[in-house]
PDB file of N, CA and C in Angstrom:
ATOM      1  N   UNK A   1      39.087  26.596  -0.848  1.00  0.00           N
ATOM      2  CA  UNK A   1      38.522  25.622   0.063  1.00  0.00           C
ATOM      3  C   UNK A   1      38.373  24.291  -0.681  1.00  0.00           C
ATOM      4  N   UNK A   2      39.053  23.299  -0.148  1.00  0.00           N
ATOM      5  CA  UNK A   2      38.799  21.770  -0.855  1.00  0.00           C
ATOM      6  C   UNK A   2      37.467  21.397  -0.110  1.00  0.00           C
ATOM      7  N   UNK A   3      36.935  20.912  -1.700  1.00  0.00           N
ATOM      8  CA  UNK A   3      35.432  20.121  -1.771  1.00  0.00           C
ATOM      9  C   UNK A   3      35.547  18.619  -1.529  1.00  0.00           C
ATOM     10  N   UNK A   4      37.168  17.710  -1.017  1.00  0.00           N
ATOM     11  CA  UNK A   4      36.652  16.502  -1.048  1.00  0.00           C
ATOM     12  C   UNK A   4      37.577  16.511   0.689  1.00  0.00           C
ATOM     13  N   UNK A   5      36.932  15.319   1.056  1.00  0.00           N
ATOM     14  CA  UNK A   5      37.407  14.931   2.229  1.00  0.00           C
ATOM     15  C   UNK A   5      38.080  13.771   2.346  1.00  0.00           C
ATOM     16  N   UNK A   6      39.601  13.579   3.302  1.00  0.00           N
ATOM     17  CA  UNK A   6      39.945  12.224   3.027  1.00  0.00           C
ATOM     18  C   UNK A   6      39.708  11.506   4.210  1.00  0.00           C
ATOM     19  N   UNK A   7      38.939  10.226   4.692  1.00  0.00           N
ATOM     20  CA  UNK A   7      38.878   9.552   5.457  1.00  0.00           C
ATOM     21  C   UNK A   7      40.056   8.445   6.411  1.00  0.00           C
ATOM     22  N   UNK A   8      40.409   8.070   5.066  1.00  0.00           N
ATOM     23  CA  UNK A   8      41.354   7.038   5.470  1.00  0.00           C
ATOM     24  C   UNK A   8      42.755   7.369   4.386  1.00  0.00           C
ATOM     25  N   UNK A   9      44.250   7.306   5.048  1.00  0.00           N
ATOM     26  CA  UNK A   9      45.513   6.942   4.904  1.00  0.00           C
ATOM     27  C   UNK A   9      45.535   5.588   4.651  1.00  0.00           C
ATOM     28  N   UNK A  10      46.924   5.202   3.971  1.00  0.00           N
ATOM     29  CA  UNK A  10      47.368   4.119   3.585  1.00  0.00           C
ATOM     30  C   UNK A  10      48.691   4.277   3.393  1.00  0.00           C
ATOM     31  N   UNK A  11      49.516   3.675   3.985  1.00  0.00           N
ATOM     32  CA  UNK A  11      51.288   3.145   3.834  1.00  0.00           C
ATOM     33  C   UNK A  11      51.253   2.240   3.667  1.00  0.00           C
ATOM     34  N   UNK A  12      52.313   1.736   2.137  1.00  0.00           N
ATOM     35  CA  UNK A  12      52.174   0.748   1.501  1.00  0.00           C
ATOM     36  C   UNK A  12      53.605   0.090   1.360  1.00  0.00           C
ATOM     37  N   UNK A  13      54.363  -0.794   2.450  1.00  0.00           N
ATOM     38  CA  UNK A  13      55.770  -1.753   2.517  1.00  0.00           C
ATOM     39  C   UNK A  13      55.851  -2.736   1.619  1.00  0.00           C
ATOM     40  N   UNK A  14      57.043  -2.824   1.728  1.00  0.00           N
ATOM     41  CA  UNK A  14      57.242  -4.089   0.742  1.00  0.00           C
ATOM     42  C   UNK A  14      57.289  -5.557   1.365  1.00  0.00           C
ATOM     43  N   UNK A  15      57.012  -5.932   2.790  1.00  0.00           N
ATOM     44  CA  UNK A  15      57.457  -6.744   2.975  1.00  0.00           C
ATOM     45  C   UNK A  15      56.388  -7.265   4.378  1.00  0.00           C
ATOM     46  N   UNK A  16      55.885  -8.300   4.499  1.00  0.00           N
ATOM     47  CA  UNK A  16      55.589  -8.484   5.997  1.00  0.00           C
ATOM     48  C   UNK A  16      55.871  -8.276   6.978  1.00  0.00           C
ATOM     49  N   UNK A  17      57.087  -8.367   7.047  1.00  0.00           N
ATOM     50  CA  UNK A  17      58.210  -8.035   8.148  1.00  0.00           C
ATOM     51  C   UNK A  17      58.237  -6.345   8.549  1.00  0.00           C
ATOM     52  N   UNK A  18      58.197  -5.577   7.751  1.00  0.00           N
ATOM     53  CA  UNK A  18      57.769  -4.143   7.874  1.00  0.00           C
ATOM     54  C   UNK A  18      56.805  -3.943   7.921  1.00  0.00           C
ATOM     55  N   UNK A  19      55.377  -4.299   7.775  1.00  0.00           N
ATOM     56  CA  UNK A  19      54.187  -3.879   8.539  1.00  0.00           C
ATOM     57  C   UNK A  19      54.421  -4.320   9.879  1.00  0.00           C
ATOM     58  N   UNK A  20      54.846  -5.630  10.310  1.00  0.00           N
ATOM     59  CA  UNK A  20      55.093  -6.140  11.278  1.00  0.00           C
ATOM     60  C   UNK A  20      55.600  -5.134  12.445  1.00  0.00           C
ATOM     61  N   UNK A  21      57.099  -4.824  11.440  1.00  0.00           N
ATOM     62  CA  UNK A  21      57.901  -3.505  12.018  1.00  0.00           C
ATOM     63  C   UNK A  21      57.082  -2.572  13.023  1.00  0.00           C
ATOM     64  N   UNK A  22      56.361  -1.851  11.425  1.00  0.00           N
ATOM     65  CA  UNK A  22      56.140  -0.281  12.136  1.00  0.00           C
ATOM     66  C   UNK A  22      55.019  -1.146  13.026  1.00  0.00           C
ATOM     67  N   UNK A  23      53.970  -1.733  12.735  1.00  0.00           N
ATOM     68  CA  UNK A  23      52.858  -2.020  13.855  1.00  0.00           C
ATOM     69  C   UNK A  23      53.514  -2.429  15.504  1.00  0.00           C
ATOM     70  N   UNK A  24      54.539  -2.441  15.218  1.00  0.00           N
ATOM     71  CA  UNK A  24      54.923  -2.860  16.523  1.00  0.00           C
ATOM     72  C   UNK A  24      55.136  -1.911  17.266  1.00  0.00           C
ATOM     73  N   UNK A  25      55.770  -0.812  16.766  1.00  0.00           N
ATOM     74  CA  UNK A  25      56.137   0.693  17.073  1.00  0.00           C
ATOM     75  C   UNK A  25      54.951   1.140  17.310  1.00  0.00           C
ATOM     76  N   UNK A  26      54.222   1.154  16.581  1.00  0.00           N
ATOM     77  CA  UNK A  26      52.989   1.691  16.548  1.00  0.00           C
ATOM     78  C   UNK A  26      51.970   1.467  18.204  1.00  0.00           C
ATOM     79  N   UNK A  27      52.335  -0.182  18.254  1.00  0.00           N
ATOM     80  CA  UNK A  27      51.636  -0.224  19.808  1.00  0.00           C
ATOM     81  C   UNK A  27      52.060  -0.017  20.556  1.00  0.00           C
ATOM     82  N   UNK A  28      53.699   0.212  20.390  1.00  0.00           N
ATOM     83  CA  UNK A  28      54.986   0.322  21.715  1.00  0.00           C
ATOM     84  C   UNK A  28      54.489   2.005  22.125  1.00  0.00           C
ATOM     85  N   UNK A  29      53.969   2.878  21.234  1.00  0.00           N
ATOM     86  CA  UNK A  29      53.190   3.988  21.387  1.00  0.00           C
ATOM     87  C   UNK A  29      52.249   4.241  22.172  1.00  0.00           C
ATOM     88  N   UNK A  30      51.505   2.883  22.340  1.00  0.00           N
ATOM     89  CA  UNK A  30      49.965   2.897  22.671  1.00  0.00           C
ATOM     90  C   UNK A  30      48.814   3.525  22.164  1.00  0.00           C
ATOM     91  N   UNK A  31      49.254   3.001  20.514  1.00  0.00           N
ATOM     92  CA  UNK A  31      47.706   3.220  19.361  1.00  0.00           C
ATOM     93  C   UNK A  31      47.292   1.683  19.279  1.00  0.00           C
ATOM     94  N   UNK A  32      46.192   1.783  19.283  1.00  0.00           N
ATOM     95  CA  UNK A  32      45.356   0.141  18.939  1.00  0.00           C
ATOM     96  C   UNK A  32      45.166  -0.049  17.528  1.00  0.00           C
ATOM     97  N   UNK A  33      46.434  -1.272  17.566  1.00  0.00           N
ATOM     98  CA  UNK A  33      47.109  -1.589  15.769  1.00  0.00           C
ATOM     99  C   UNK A  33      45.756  -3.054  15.844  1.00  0.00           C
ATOM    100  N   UNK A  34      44.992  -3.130  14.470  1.00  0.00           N
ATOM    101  CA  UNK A  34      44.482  -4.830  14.718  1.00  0.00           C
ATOM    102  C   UNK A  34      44.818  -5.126  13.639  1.00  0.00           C
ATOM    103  N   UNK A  35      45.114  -6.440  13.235  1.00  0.00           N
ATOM    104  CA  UNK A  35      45.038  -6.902  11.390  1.00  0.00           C
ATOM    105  C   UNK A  35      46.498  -8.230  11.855  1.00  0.00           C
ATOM    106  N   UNK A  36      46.461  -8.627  10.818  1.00  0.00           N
ATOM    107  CA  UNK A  36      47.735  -9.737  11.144  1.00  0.00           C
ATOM    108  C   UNK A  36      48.077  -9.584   9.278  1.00  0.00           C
ATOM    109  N   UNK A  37      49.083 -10.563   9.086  1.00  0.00           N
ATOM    110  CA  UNK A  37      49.645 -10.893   7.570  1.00  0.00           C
ATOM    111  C   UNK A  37      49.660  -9.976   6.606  1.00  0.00           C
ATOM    112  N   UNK A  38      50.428  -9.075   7.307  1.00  0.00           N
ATOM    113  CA  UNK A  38      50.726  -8.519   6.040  1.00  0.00           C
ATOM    114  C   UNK A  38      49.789  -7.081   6.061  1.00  0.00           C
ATOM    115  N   UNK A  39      48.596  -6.841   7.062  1.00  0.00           N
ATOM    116  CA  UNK A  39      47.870  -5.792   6.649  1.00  0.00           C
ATOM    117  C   UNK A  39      47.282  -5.414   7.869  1.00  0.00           C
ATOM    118  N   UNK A  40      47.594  -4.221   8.761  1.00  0.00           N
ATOM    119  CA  UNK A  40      46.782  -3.827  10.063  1.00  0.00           C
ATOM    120  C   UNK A  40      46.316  -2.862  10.185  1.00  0.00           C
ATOM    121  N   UNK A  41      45.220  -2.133  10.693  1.00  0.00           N
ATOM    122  CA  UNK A  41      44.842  -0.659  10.884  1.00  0.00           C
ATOM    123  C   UNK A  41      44.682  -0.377  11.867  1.00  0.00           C
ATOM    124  N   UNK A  42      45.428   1.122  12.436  1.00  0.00           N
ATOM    125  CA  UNK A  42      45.391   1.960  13.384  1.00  0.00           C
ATOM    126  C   UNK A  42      44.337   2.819  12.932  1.00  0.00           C
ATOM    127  N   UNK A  43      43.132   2.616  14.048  1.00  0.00           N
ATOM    128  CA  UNK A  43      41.830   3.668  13.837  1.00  0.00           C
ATOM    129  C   UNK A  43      41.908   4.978  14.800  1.00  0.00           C
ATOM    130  N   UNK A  44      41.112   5.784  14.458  1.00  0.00           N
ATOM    131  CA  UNK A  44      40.828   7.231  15.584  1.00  0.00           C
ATOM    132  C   UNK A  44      39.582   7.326  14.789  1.00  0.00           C
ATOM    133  N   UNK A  45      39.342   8.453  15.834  1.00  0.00           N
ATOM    134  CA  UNK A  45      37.811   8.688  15.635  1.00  0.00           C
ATOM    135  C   UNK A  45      37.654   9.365  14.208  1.00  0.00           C
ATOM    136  N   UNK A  46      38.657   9.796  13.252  1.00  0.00           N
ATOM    137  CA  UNK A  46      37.908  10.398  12.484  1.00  0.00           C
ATOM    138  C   UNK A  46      38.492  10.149  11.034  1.00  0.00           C
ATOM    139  N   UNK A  47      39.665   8.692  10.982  1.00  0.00           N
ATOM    140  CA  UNK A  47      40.626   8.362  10.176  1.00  0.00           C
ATOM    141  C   UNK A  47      40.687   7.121  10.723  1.00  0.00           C
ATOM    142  N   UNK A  48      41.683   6.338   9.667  1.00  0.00           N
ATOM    143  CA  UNK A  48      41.922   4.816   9.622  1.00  0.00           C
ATOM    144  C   UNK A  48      43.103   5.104   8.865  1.00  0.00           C
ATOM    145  N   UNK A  49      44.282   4.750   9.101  1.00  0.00           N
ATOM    146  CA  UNK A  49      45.668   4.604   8.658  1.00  0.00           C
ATOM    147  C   UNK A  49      45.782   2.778   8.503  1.00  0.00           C
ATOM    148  N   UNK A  50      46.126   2.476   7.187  1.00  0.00           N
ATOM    149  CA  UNK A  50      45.904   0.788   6.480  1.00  0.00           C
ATOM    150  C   UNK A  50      47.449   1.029   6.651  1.00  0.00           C
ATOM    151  N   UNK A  51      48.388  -0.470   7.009  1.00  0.00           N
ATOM    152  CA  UNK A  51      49.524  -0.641   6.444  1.00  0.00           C
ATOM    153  C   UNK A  51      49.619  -1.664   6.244  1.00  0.00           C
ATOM    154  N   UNK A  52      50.044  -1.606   4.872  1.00  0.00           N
ATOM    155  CA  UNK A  52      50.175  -3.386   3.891  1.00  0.00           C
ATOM    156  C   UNK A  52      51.078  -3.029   3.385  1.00  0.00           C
ATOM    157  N   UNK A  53      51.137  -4.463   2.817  1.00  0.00           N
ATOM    158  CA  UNK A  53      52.558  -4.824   2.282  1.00  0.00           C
ATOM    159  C   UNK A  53      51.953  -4.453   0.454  1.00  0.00           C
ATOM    160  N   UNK A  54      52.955  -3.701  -0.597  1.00  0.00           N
ATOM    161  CA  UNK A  54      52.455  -3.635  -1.619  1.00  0.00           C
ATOM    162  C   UNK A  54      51.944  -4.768  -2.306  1.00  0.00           C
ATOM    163  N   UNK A  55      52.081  -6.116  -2.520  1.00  0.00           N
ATOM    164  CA  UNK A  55      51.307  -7.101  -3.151  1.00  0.00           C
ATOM    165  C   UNK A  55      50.148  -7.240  -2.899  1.00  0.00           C
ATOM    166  N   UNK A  56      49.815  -6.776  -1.873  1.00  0.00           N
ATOM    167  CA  UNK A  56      48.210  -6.887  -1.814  1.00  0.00           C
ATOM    168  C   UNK A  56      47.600  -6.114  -2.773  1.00  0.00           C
ATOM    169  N   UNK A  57      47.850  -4.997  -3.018  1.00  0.00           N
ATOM    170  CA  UNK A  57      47.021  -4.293  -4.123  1.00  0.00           C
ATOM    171  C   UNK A  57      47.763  -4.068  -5.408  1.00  0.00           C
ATOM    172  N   UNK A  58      47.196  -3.458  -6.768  1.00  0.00           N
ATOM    173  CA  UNK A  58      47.252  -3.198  -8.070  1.00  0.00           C
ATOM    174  C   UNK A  58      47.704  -1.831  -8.138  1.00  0.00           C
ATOM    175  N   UNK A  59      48.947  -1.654  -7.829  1.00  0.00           N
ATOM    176  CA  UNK A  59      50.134  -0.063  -8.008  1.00  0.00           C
ATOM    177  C   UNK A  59      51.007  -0.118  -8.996  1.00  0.00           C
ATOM    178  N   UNK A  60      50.634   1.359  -9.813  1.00  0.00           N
ATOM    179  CA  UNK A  60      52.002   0.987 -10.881  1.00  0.00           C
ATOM    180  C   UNK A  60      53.195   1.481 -10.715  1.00  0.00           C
ATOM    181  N   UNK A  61      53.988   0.731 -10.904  1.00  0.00           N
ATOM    182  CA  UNK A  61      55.443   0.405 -10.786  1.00  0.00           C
ATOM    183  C   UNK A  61      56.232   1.885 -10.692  1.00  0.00           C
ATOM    184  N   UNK A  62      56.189   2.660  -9.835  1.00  0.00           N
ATOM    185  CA  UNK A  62      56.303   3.899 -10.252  1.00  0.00           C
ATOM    186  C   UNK A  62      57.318   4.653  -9.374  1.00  0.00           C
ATOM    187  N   UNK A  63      57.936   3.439  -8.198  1.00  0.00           N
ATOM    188  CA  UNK A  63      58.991   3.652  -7.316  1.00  0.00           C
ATOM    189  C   UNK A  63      58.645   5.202  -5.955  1.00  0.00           C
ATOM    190  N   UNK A  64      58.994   4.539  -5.377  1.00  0.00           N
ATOM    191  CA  UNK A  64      58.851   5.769  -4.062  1.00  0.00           C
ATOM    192  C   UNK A  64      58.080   5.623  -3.140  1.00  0.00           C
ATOM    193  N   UNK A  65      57.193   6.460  -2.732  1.00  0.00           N
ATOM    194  CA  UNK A  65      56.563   5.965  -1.658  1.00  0.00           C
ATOM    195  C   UNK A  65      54.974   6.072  -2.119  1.00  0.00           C
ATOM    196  N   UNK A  66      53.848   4.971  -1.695  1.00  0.00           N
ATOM    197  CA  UNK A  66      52.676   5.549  -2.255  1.00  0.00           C
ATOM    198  C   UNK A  66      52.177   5.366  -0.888  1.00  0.00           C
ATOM    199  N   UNK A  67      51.146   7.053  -1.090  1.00  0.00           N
ATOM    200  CA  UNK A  67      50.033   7.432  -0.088  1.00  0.00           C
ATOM    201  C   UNK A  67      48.350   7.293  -0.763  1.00  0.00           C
ATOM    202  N   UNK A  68      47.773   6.245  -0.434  1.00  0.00           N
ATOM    203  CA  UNK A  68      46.474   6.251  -0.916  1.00  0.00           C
ATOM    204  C   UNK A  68      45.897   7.239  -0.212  1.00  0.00           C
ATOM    205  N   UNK A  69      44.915   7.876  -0.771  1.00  0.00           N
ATOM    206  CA  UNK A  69      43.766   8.613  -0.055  1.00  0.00           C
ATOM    207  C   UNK A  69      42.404   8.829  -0.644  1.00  0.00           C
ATOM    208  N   UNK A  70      41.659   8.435   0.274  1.00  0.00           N
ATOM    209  CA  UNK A  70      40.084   7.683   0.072  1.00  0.00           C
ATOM    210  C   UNK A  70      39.371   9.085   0.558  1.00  0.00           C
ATOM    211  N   UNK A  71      38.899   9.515  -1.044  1.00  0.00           N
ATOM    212  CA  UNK A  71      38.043  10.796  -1.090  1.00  0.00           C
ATOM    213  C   UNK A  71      36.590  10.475  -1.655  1.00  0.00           C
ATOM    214  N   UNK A  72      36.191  12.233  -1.432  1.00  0.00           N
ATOM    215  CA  UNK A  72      34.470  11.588  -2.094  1.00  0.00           C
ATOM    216  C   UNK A  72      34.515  11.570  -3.133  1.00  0.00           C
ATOM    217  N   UNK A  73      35.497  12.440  -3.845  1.00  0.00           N
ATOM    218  CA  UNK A  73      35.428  12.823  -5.315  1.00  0.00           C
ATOM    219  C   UNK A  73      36.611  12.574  -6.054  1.00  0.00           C
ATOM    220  N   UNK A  74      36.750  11.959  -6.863  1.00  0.00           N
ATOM    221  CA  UNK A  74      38.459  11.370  -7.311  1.00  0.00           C
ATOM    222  C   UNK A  74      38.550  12.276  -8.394  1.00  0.00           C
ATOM    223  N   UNK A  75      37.581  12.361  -9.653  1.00  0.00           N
ATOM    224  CA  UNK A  75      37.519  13.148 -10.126  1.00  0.00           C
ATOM    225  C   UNK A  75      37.541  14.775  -9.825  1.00  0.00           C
ATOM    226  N   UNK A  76      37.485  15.196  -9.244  1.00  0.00           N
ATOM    227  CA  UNK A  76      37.269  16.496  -8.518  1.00  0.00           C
ATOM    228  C   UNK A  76      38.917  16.484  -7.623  1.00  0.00           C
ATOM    229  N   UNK A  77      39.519  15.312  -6.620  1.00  0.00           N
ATOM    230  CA  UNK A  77      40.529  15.306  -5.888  1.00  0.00           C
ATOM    231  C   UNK A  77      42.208  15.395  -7.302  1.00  0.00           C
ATOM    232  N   UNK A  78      41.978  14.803  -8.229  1.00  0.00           N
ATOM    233  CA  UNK A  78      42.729  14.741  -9.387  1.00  0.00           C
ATOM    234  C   UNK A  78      42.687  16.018 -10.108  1.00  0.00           C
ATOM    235  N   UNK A  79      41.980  16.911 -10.045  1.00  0.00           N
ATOM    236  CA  UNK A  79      41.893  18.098 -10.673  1.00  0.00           C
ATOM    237  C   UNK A  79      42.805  19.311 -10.170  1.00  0.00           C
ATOM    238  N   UNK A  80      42.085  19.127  -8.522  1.00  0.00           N
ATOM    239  CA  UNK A  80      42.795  19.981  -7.394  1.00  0.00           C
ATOM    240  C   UNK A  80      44.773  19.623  -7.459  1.00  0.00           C
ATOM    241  N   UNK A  81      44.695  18.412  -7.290  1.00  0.00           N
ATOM    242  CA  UNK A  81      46.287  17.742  -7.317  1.00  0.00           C
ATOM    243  C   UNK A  81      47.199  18.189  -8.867  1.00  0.00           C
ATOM    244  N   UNK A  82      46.519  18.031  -9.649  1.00  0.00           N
ATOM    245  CA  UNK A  82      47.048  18.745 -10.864  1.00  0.00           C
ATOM    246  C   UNK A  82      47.137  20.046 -10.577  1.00  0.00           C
ATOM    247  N   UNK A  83      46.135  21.563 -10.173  1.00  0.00           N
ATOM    248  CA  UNK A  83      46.469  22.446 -10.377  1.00  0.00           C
ATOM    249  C   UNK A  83      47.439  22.746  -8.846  1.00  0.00           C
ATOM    250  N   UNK A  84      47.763  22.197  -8.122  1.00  0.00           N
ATOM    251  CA  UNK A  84      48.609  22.393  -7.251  1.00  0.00           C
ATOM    252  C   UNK A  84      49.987  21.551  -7.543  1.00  0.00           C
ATOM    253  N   UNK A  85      50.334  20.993  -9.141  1.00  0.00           N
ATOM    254  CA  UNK A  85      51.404  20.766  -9.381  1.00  0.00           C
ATOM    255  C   UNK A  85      52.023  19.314  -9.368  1.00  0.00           C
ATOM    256  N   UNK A  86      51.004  18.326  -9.336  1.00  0.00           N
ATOM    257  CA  UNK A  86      51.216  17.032  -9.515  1.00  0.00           C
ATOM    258  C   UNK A  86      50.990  16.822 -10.555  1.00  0.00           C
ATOM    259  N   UNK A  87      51.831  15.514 -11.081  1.00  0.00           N
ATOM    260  CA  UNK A  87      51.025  14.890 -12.547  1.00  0.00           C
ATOM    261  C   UNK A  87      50.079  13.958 -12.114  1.00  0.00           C
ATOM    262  N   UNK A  88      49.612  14.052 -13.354  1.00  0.00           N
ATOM    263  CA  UNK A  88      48.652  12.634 -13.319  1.00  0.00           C
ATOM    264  C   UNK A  88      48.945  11.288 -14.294  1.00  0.00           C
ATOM    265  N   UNK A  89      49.198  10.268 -13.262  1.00  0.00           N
ATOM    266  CA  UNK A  89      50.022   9.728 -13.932  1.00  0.00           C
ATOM    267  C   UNK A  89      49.037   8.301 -14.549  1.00  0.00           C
ATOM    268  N   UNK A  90      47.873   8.578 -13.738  1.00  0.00           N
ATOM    269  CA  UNK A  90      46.739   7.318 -14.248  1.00  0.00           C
ATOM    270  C   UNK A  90      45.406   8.025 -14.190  1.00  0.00           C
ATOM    271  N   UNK A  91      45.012   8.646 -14.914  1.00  0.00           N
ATOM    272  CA  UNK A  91      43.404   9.116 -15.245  1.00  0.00           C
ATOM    273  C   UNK A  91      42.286   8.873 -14.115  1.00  0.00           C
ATOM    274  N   UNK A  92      41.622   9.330 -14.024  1.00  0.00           N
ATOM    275  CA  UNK A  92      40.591   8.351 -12.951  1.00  0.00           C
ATOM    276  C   UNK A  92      40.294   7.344 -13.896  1.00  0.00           C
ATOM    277  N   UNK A  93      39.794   6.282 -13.055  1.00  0.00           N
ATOM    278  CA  UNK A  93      39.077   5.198 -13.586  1.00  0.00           C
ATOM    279  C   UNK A  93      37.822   4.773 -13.016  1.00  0.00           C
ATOM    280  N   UNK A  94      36.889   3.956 -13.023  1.00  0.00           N
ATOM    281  CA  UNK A  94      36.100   3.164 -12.517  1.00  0.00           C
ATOM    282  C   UNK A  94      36.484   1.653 -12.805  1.00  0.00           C
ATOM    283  N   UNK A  95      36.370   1.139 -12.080  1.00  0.00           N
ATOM    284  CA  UNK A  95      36.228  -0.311 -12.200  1.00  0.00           C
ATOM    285  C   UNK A  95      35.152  -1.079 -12.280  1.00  0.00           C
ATOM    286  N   UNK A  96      34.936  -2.413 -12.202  1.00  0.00           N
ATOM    287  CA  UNK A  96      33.478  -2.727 -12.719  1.00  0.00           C
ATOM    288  C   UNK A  96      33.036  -2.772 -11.621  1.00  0.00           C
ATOM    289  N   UNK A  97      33.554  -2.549 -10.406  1.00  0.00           N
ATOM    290  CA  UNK A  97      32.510  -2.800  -8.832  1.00  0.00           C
ATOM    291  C   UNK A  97      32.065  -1.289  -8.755  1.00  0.00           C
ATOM    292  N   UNK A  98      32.613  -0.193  -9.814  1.00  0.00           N
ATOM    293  CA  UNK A  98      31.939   0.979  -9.272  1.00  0.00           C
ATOM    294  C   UNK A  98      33.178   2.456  -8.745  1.00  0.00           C
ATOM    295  N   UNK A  99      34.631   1.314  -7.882  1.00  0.00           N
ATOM    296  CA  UNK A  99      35.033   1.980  -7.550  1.00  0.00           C
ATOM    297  C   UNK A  99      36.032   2.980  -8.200  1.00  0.00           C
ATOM    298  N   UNK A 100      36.551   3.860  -7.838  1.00  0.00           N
ATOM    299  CA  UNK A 100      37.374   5.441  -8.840  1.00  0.00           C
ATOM    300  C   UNK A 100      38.524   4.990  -8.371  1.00  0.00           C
ATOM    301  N   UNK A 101      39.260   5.024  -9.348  1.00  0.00           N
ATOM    302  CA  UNK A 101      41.016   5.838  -8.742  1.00  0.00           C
ATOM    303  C   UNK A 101      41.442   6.719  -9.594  1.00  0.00           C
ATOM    304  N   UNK A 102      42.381   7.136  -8.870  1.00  0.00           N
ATOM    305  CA  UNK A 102      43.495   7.927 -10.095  1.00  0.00           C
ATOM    306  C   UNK A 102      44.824   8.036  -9.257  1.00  0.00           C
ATOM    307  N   UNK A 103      45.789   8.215 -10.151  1.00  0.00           N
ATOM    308  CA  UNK A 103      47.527   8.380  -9.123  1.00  0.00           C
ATOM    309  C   UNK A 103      47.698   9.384 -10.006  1.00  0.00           C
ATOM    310  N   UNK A 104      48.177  10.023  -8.443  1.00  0.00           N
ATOM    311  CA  UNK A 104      49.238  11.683  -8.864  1.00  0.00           C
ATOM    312  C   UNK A 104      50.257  11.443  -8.649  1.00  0.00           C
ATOM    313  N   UNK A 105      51.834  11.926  -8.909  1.00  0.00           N
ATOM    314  CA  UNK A 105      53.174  11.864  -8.655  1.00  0.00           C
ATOM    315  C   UNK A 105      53.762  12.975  -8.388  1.00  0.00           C
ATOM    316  N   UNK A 106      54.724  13.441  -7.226  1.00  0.00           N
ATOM    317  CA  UNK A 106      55.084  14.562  -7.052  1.00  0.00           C
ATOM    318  C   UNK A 106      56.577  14.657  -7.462  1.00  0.00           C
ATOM    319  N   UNK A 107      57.326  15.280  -7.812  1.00  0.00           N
ATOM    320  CA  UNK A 107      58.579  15.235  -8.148  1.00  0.00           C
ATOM    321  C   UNK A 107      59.314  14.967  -6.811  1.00  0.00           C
ATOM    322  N   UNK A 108      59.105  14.501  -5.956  1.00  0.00           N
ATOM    323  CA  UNK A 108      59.980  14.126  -4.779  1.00  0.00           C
ATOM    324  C   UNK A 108      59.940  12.556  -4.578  1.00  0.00           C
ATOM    325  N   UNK A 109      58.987  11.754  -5.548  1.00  0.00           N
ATOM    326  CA  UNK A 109      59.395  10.534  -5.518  1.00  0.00           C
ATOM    327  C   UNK A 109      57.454   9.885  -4.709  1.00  0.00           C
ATOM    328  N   UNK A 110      57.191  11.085  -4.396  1.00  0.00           N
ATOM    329  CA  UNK A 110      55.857  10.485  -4.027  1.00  0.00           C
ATOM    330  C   UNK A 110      54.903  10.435  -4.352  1.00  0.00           C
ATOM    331  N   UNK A 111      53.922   9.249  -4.795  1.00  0.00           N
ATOM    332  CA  UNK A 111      52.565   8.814  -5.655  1.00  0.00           C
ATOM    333  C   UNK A 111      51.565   8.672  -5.251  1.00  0.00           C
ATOM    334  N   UNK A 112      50.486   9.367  -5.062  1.00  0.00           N
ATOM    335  CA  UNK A 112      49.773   9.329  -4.206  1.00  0.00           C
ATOM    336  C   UNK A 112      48.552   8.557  -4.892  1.00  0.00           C
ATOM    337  N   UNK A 113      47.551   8.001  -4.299  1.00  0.00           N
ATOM    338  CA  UNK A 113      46.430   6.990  -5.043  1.00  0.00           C
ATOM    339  C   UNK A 113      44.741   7.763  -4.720  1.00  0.00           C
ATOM    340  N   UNK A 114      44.416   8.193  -5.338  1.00  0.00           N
ATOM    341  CA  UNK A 114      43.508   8.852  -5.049  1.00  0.00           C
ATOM    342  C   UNK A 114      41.977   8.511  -5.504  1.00  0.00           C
ATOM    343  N   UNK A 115      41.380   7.566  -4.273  1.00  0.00           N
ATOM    344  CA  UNK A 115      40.245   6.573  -4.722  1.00  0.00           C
ATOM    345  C   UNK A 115      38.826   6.442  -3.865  1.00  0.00           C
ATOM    346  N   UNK A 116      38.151   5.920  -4.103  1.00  0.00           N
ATOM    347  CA  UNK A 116      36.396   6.072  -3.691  1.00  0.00           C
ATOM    348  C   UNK A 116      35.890   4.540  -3.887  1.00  0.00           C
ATOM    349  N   UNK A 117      36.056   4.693  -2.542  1.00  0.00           N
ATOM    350  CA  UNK A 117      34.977   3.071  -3.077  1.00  0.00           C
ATOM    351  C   UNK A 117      33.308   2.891  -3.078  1.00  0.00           C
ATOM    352  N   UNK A 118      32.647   2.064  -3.784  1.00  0.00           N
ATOM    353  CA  UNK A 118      31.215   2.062  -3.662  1.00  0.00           C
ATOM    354  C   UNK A 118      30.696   1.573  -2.256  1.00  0.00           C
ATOM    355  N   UNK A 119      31.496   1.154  -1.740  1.00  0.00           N
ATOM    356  CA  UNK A 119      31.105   0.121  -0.668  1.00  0.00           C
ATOM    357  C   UNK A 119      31.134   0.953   1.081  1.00  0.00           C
ATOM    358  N   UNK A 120      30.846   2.506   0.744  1.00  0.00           N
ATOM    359  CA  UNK A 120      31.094   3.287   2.145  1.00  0.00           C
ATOM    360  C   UNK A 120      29.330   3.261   2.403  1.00  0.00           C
TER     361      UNK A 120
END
């Protein structure tokens, strides 16, 4: 049984024009996309899916696709991801506002960001 919970998704493009993209798809669906430049979120009642363009945030260079996911426990979510066969390819950290990360990598090209902010 996993002890952490993830709240919010994140897909991370390279380009304005592709958030642009999928958000457009996204409403041609009829999900309620809000955000402009570069960064919009599709909410539900029990998740928030972010899509930005990668310059907005601090990712290392690590090619493929990255999935953030905003847990309670990064330390604890990095442990689980290792013994189910990911590396760890950035330690947890704290930063000076408080908040955790860490990135796992799966051999299929996908990096996942696994972080906590102080600010919930």
């Amino acid at each position: 049984m996993p002890i952490t919970s993830v709240r919010a998704l994140s897909l991370i493009l390279q380009t304005n024009a592709e958030v642009d993209q999928v958000a457009d798809l996204l409403r041609a669906l009829g999900l309620e996309v809000v955000g402009e430049d570069g960064y919009v979120e599709v909410t539900g009642p029990s998740i928030t899916l972010s899509i930005m363009r990668g310059a907005m945030v601090d990712v290392p260079s690590l090619g493929g696709v990255l999935l953030q996911l905003d847990v309670d426990d990064v330390v604890t979510a990095a442990r689980i991801g290792r013994d189910a066969g990911a590396s760890v390819v950035r330690e947890p950290t704290t930063d000076e506002a408080g908040n955790q990360s860490a990135f796992l990598q799966l051999s299929v090209g996908l990096t996942i960001e696994l972080m906590s902010s102080t600010g919930r």
